[in-house]
N, C-alpha and C. Protein backbone atom coordinates (compact mmCIF):
# COMPACT_ATOMS: atom_id res chain seq x y z
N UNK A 1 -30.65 -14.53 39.81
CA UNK A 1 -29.28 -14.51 39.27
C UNK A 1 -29.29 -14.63 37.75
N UNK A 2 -30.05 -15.66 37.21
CA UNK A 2 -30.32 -15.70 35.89
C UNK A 2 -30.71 -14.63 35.32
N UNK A 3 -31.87 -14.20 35.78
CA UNK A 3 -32.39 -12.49 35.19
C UNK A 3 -31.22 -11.36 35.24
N UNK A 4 -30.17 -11.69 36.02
CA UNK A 4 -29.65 -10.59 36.01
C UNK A 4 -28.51 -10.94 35.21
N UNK A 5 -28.30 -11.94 34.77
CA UNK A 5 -26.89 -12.35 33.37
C UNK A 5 -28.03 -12.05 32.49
N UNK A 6 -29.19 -12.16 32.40
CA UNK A 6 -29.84 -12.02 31.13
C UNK A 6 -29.66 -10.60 30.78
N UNK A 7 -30.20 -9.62 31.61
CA UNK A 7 -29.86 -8.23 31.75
C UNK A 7 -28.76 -7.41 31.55
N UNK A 8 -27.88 -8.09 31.72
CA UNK A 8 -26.33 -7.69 31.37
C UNK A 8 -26.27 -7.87 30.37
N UNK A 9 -26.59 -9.26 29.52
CA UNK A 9 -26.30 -9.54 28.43
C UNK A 9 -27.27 -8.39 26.99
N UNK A 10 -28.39 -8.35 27.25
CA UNK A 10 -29.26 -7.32 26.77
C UNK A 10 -28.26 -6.36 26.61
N UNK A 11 -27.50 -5.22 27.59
CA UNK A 11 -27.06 -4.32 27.59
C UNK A 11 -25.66 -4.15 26.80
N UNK A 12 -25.43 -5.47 27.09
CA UNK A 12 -24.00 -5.53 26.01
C UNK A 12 -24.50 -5.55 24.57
N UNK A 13 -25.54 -6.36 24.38
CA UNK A 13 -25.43 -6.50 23.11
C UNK A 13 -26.27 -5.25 22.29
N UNK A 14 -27.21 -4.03 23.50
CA UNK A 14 -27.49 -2.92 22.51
C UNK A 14 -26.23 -1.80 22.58
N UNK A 15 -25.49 -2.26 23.21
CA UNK A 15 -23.93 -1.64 22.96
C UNK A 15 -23.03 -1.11 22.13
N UNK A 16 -23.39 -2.79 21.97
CA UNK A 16 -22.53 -3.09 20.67
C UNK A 16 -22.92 -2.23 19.21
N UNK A 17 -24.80 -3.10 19.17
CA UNK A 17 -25.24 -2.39 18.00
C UNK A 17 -25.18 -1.03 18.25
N UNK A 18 -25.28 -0.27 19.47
CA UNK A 18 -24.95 1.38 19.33
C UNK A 18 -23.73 1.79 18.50
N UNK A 19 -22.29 0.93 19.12
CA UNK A 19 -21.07 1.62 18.35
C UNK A 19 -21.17 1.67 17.12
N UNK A 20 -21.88 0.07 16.74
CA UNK A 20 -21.82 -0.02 15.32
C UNK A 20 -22.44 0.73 14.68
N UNK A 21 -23.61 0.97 14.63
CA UNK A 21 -24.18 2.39 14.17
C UNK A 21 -23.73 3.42 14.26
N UNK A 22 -22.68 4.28 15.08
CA UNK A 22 -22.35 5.17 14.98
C UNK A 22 -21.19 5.13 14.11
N UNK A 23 -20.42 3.83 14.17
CA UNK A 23 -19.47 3.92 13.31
C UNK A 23 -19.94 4.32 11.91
N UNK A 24 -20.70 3.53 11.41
CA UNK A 24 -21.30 3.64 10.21
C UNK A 24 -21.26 4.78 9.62
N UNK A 25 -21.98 5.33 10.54
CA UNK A 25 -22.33 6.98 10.50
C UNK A 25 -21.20 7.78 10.05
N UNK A 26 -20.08 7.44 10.75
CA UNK A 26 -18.90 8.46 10.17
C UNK A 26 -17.86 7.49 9.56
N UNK A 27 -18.14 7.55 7.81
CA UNK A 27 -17.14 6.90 7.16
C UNK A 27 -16.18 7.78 6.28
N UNK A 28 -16.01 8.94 7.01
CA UNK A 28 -15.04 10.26 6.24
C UNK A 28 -13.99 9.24 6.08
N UNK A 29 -13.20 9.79 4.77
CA UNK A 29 -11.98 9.07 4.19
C UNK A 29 -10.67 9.36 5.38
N UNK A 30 -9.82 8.68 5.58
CA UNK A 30 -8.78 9.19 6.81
C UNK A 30 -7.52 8.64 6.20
N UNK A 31 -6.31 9.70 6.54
CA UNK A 31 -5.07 8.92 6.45
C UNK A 31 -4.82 9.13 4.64
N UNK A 32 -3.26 8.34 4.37
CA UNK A 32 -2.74 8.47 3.42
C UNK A 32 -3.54 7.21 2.09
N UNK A 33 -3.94 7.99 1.32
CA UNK A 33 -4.61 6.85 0.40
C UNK A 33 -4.41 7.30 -1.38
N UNK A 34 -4.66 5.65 -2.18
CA UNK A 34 -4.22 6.00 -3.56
C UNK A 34 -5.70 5.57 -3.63
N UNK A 35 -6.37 5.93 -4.68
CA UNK A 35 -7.68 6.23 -5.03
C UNK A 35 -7.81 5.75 -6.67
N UNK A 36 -8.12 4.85 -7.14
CA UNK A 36 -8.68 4.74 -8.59
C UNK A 36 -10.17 5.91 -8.60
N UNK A 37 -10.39 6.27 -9.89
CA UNK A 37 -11.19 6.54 -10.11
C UNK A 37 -11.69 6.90 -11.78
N UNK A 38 -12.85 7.14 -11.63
CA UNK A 38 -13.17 7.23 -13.22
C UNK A 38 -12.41 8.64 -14.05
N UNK A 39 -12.91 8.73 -15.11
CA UNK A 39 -12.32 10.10 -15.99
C UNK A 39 -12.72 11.36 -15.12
N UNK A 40 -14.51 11.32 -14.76
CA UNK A 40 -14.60 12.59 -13.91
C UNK A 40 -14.48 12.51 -12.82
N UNK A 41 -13.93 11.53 -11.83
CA UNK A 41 -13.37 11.85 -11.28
C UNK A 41 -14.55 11.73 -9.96
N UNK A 42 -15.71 11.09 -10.43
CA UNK A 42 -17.25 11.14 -9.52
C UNK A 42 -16.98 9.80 -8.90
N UNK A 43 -16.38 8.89 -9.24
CA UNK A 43 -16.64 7.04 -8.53
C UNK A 43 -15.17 6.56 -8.81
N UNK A 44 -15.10 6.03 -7.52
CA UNK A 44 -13.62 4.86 -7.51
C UNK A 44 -13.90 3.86 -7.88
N UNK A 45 -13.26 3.38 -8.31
CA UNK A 45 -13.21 2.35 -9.43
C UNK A 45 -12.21 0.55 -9.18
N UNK A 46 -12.71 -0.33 -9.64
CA UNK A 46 -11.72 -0.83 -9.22
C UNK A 46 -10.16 -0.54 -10.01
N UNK A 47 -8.77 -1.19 -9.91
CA UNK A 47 -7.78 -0.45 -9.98
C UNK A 47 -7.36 -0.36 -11.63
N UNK A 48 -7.61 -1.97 -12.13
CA UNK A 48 -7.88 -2.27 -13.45
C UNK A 48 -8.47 -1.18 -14.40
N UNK A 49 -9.36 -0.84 -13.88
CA UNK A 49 -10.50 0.26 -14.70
C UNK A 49 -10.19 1.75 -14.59
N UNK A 50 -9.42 1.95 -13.55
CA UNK A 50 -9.05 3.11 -13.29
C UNK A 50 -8.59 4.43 -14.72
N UNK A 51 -8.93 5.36 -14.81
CA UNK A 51 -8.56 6.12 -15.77
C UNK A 51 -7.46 7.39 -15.30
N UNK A 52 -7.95 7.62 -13.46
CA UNK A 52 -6.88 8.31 -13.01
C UNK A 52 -6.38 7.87 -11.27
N UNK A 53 -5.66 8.30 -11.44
CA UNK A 53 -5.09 7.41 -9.76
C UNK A 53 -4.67 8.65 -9.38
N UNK A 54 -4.59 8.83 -7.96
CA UNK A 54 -4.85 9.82 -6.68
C UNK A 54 -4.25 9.41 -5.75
N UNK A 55 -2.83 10.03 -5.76
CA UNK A 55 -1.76 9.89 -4.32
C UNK A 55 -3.00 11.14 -3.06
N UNK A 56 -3.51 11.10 -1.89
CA UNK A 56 -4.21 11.87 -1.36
C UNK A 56 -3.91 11.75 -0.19
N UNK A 57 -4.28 12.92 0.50
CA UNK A 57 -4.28 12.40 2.51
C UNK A 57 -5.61 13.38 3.01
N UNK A 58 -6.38 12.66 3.83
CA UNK A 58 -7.46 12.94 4.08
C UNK A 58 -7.26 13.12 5.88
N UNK A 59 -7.86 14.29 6.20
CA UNK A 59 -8.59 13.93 7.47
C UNK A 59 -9.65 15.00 7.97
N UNK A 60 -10.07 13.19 8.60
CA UNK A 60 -11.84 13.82 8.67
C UNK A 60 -12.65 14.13 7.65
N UNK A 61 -12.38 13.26 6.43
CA UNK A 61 -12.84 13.39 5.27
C UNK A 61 -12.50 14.92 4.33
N UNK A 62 -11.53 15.67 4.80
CA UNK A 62 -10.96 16.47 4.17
C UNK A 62 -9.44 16.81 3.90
N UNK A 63 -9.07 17.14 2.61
CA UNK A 63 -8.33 16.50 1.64
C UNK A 63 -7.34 18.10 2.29
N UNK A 64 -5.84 17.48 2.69
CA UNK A 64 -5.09 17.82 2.98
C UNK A 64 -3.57 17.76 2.56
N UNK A 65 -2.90 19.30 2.25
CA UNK A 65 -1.70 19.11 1.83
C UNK A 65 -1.77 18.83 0.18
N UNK A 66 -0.80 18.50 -0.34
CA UNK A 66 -0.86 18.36 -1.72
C UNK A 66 -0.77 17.13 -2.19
N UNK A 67 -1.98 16.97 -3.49
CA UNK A 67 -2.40 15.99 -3.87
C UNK A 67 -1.77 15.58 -5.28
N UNK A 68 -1.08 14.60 -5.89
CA UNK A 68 -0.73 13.89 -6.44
C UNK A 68 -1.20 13.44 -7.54
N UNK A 69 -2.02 13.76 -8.40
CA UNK A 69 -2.61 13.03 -9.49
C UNK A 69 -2.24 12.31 -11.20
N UNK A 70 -2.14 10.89 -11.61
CA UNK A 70 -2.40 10.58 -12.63
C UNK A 70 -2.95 10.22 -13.97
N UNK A 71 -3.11 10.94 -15.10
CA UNK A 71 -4.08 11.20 -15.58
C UNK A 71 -3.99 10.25 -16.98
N UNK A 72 -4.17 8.64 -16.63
CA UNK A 72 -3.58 7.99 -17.54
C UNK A 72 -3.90 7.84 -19.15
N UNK A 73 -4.99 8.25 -19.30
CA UNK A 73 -5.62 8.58 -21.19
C UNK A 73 -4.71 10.09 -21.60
N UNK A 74 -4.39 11.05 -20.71
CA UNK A 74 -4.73 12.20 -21.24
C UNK A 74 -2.82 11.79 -20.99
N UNK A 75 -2.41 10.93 -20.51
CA UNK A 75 -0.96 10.95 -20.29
C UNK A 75 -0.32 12.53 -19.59
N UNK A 76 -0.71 12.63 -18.66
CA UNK A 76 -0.34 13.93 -17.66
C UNK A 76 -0.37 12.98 -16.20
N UNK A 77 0.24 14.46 -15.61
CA UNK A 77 0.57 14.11 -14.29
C UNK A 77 0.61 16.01 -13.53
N UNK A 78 -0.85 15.74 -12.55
CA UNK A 78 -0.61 17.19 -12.02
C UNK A 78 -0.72 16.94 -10.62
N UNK A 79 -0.21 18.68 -9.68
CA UNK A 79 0.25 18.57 -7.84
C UNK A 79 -0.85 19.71 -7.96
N UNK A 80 -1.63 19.53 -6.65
CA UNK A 80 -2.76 20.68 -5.98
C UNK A 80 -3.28 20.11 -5.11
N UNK A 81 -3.92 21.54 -4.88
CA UNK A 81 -4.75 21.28 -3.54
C UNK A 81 -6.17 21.35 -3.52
N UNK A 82 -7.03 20.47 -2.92
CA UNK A 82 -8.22 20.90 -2.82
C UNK A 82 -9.19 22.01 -1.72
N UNK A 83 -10.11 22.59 -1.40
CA UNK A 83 -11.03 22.50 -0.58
C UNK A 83 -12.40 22.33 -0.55
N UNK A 84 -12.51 21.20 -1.16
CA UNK A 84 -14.07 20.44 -1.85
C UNK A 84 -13.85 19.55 0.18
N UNK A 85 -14.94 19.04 0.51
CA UNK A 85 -15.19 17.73 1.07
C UNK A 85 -16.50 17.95 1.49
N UNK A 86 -16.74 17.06 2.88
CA UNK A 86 -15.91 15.61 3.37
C UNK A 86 -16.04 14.82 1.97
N UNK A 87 -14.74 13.99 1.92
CA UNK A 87 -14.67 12.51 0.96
C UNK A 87 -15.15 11.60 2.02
N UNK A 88 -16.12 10.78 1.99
CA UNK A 88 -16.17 9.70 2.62
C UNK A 88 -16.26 7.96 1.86
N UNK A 89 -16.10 7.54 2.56
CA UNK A 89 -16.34 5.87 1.95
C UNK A 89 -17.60 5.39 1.09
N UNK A 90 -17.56 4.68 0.36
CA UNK A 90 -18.59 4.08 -0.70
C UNK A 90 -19.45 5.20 -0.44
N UNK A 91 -19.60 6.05 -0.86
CA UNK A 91 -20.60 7.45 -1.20
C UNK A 91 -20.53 7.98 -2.55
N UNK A 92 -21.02 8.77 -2.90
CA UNK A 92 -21.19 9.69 -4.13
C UNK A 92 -20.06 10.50 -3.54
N UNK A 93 -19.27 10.96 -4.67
CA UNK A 93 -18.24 11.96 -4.10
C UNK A 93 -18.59 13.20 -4.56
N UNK A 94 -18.27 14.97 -3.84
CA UNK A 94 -18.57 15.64 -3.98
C UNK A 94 -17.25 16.36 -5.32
N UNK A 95 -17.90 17.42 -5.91
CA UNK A 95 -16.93 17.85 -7.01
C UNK A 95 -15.80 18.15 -6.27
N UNK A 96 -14.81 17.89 -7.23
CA UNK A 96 -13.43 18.98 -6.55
C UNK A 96 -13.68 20.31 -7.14
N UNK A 97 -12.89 20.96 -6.25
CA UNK A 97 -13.00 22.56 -5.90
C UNK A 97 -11.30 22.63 -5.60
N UNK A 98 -10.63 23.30 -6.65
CA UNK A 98 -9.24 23.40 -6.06
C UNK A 98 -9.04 24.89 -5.49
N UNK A 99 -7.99 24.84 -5.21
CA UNK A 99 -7.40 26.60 -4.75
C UNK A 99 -6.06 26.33 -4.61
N UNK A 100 -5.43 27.68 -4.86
CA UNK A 100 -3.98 27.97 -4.97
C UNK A 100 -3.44 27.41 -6.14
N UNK A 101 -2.34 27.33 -6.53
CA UNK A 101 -1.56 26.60 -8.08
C UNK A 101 -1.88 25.37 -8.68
N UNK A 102 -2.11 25.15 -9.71
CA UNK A 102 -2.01 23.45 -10.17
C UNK A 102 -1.31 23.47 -10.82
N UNK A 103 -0.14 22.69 -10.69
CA UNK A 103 0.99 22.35 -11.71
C UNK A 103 0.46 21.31 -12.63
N UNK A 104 0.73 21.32 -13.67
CA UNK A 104 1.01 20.20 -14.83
C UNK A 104 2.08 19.85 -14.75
N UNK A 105 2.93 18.48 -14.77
CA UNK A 105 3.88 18.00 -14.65
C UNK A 105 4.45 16.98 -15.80
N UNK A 106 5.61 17.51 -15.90
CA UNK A 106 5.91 16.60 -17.58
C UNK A 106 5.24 14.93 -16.78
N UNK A 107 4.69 14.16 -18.00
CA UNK A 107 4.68 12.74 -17.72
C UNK A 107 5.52 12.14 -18.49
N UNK A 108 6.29 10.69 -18.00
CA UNK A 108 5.66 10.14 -16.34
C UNK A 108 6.43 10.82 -15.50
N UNK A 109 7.92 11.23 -15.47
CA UNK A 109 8.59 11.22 -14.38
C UNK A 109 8.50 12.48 -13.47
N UNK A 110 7.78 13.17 -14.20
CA UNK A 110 7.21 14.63 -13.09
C UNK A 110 8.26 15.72 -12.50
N UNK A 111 9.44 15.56 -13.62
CA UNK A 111 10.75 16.32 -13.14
C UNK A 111 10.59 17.65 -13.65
N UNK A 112 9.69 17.88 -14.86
CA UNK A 112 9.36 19.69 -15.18
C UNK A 112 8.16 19.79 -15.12
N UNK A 113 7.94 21.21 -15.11
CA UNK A 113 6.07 21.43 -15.33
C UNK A 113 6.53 22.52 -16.55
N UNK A 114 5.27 21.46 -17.29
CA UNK A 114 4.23 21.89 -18.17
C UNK A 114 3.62 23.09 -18.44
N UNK A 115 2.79 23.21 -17.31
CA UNK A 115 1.67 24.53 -17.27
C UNK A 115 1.22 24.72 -15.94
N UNK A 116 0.04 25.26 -15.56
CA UNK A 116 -0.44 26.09 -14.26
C UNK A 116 -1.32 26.97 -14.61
N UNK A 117 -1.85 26.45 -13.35
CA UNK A 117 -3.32 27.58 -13.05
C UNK A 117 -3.64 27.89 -11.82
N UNK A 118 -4.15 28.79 -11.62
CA UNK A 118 -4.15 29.65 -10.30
C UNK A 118 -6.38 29.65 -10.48
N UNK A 119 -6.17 28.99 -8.84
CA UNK A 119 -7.44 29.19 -8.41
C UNK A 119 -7.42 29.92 -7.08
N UNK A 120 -8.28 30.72 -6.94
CA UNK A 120 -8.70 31.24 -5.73
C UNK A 120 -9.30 30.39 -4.70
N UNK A 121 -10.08 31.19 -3.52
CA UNK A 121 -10.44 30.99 -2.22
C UNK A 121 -12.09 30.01 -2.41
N UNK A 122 -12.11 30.58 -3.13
CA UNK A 122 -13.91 30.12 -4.12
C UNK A 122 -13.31 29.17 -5.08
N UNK A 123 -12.48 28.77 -5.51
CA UNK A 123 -12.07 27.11 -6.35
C UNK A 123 -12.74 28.06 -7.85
N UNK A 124 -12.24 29.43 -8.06
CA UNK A 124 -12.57 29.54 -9.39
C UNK A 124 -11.18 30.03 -10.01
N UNK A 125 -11.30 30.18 -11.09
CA UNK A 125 -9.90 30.46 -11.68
C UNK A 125 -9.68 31.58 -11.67
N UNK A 126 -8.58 31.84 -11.12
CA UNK A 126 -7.93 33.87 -10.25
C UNK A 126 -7.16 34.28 -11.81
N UNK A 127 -7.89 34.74 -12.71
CA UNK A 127 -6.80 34.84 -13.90
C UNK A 127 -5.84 35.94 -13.51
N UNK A 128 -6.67 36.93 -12.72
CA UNK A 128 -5.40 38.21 -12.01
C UNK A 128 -4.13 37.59 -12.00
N UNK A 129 -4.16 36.57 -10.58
CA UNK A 129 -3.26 36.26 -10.32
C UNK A 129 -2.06 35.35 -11.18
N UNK A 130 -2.94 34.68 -11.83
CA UNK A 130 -2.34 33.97 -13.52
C UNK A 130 -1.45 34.97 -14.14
N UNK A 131 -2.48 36.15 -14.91
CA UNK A 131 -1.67 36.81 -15.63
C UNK A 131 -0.34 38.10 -14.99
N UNK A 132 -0.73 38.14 -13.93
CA UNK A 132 -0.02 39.43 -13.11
C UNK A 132 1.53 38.62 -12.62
N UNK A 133 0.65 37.83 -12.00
CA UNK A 133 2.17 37.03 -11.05
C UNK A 133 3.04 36.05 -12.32
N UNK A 134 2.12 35.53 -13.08
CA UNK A 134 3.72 35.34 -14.23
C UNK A 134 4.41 34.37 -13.78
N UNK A 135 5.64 34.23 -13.96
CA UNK A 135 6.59 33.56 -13.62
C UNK A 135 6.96 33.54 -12.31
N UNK A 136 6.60 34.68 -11.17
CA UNK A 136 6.91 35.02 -10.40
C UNK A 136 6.90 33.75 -9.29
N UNK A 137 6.28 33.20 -9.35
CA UNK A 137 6.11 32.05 -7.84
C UNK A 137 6.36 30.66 -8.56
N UNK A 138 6.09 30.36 -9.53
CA UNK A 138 6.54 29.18 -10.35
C UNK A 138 7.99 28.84 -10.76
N UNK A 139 8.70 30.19 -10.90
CA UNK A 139 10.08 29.88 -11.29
C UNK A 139 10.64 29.51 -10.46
N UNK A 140 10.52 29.74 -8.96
CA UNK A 140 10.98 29.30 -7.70
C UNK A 140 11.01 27.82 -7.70
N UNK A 141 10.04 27.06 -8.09
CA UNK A 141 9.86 26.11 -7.95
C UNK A 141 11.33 25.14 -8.85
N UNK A 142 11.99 24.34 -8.40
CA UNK A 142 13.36 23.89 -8.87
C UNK A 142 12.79 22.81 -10.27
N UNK A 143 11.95 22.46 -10.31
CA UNK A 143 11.20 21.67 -11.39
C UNK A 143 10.50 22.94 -12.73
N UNK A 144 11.02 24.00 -12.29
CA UNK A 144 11.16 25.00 -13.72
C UNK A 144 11.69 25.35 -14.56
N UNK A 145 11.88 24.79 -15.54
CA UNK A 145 12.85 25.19 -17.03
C UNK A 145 12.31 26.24 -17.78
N UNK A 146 12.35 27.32 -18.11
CA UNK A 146 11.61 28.34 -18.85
C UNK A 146 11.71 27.81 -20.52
N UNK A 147 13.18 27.00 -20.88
CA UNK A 147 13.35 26.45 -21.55
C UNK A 147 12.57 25.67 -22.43
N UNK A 148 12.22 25.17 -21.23
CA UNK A 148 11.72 23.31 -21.61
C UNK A 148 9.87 23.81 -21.50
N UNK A 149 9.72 24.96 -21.01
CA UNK A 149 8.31 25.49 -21.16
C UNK A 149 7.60 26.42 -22.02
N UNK A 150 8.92 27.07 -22.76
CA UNK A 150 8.53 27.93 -23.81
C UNK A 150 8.41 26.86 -25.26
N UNK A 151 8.85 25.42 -24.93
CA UNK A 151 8.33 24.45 -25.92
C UNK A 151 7.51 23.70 -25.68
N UNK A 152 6.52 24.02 -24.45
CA UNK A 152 5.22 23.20 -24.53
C UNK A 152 4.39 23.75 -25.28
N UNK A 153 3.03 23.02 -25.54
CA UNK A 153 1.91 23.40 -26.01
C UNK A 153 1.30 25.15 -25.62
N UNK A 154 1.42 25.24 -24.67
CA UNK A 154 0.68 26.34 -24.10
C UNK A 154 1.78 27.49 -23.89
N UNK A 155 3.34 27.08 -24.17
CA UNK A 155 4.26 27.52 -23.27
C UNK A 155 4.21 29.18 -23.79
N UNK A 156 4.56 29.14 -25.57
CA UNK A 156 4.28 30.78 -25.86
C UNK A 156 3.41 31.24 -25.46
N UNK A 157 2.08 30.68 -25.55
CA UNK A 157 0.95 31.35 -25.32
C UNK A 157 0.87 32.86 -24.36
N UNK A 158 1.03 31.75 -23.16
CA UNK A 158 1.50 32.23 -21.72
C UNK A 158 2.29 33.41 -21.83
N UNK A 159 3.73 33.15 -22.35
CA UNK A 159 4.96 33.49 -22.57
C UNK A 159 4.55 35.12 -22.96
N UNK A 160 3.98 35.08 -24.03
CA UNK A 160 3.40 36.49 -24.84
C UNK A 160 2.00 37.42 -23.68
N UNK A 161 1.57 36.62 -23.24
CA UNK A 161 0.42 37.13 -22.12
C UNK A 161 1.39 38.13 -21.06
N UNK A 162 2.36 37.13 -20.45
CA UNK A 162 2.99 37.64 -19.12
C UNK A 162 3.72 38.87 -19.79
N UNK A 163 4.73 38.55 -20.74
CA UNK A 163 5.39 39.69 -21.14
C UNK A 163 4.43 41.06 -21.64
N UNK A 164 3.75 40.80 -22.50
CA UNK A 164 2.50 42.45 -22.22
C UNK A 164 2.03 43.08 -21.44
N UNK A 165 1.36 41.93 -19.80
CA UNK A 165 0.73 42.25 -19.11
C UNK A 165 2.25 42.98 -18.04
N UNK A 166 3.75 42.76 -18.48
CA UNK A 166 4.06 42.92 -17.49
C UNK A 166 4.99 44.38 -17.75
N UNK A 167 4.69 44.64 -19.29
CA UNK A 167 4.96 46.32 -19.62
C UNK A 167 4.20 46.66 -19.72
N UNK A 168 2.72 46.38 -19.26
CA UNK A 168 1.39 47.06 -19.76
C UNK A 168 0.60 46.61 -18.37
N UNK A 169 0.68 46.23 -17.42
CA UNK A 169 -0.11 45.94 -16.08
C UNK A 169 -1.26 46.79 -16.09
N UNK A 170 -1.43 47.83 -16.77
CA UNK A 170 -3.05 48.72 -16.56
C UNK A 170 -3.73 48.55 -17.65
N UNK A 171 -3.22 47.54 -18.64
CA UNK A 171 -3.81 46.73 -19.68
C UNK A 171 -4.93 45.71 -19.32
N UNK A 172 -4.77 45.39 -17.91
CA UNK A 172 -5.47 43.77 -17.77
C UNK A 172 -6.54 44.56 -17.13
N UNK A 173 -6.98 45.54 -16.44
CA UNK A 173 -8.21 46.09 -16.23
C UNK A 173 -8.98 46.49 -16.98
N UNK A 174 -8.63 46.75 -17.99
CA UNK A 174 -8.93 47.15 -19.85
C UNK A 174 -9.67 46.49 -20.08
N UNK A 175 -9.01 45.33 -20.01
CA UNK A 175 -9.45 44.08 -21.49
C UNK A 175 -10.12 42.47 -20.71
N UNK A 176 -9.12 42.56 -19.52
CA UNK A 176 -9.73 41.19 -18.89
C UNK A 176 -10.71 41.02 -18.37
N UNK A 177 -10.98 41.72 -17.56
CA UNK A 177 -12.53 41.35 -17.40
C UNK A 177 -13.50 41.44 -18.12
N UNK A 178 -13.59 42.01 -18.93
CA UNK A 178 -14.62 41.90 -19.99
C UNK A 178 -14.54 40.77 -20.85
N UNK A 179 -13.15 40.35 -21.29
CA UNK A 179 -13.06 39.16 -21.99
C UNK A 179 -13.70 37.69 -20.91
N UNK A 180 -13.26 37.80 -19.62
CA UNK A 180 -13.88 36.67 -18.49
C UNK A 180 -15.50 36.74 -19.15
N UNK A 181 -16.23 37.97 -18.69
CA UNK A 181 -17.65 38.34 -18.36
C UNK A 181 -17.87 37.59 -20.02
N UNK A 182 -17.36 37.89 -21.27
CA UNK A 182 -17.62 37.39 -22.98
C UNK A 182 -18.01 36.28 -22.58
N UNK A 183 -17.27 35.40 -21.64
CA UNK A 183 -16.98 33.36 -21.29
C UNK A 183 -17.47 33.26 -20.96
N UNK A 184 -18.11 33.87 -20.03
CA UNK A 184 -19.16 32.98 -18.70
C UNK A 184 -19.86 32.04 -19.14
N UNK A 185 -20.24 31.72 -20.36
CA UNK A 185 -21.56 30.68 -20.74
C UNK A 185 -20.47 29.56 -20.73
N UNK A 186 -19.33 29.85 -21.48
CA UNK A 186 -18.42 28.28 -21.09
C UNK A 186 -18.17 28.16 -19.93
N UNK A 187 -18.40 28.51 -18.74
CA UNK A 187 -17.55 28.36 -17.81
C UNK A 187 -18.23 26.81 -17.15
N UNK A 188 -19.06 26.49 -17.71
CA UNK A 188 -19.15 25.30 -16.82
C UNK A 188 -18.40 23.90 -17.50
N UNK A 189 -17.67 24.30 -18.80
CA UNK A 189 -16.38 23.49 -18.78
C UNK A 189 -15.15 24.17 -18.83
N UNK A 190 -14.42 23.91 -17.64
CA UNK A 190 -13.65 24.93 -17.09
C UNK A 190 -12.26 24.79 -18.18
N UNK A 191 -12.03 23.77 -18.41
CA UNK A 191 -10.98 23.93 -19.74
C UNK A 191 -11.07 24.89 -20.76
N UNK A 192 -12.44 24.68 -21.57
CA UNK A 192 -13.05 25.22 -22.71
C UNK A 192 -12.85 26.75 -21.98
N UNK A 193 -13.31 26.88 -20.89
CA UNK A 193 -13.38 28.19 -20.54
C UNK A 193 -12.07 29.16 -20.54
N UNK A 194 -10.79 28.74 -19.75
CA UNK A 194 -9.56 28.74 -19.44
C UNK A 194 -8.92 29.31 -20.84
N UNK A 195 -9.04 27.79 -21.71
CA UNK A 195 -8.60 28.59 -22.93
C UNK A 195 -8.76 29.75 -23.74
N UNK A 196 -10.24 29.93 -23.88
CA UNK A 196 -11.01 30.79 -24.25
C UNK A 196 -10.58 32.09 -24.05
N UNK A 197 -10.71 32.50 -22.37
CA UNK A 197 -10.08 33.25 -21.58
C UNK A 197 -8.35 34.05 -22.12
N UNK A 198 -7.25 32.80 -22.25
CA UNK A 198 -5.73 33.14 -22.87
C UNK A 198 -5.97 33.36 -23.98
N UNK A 199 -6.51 32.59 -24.70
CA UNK A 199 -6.47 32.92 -26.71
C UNK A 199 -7.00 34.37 -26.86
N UNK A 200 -8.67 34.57 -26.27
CA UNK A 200 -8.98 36.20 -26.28
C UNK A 200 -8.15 37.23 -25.48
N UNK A 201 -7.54 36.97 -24.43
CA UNK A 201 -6.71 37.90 -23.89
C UNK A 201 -5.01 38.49 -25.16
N UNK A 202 -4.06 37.29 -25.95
CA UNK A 202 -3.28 37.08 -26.72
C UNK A 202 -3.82 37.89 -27.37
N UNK A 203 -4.97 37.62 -28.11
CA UNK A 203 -5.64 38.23 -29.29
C UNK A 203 -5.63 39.94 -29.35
N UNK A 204 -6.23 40.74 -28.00
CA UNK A 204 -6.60 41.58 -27.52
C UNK A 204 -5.38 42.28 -27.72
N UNK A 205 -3.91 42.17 -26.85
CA UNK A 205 -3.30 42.39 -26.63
C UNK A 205 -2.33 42.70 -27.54
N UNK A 206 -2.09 41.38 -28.85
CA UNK A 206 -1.88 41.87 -29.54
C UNK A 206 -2.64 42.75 -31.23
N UNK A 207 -3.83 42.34 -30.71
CA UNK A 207 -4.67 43.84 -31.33
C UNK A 207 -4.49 42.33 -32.95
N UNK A 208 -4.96 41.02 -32.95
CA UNK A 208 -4.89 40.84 -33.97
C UNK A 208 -6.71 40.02 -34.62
């Protein structure tokens, strides 16, 4: 009788350590979560230290729906989507990889946008779709002032791009890709690159 409570007990307790190990095993991020993290965006942080904070919803360690971000040095506030993962718990996190629109959003209160960028299926930047579509899918959006965007930083920029490309549409097979293919060596800072990209396209276009 004894041997056989001993035996039971054995079995419970490599049981146990089984679940627990498997739990371990899968610590994908789940559910609705705010996220400190550093400037790049590689390690969470505690909240104090934080440089950007991350409204997110995860499942199964992949990042779902639209994500929320605060960008507290650079004083911005942008909405997108990712398809980088799995995010999981106390791990190294993998790069983000966005796709579809990123809004810039006035900071703090996030009632206009700023700017936008269009990434593709591959998380690289679709300038086609940037320079072609225009205003076209952004103005929809009720948080659009053309107003209040032709006085941002970037707002003419843009402003002068869309309007050429959009009496001249057999212009951007011309000139854009070749101006992309000029960048490629920046492209692994995707800002530096981005810009690069609008200022030489402006330039081109208007032949200065």
């Amino acid at each position: 009788m004894k041997q056989l409570l001993f035996l039971q007990l054995i079995l419970i307790f490599n049981s146990c350590n089984n679940d627990t190990s498997s739990h371990s095993l899968n610590r994908n991020k789940e559910g609705n979560l705010i996220e400190y993290l550093n400037k790049d965006r590689t390690t969470e942080v505690e909240q104090s230290k934080a440089e950007i904070i991350r409204h997110i919803t995860y499942k199964n360690g992949q990042p779902i729906g639209k994500i929320i971000e605060t960008d507290l040095p650079q004083q911005s506030r942008y909405e997108f989507q990712l398809i980088s993962g799995p995010y999981q718990e106390n791990t190294s996190r993998p790069k983000d990889s966005y796709t579809g629109v990123k809004l810039f959003l006035e900071y703090p209160d996030s009632t206009k946008i700023n700017n936008w960028i269009y990434f593709d299926s591959n998380g690289e930047i679709d300038f086609e779709k940037l320079f072609l579509t225009a205003y076209d899918e952004v103005s929809i959006d009720k948080r659009f002032d053309k107003a209040f965007f032709l006085k941002t930083q970037n707002g003419q920029l843009y402003d002068t791009i869309f309007k050429q490309l959009y009496q001249n549409p057999y212009k951007y097979q011309e000139m854009v890709p070749q101006i992309i293919e000029a960048c490629q060596k920046f492209k692994s800072d995707r800002n530096l690159y981005w810009a690069m990209v609008c200022d030489l396209t402006k330039q081109r276009l208007l032949k200065l």
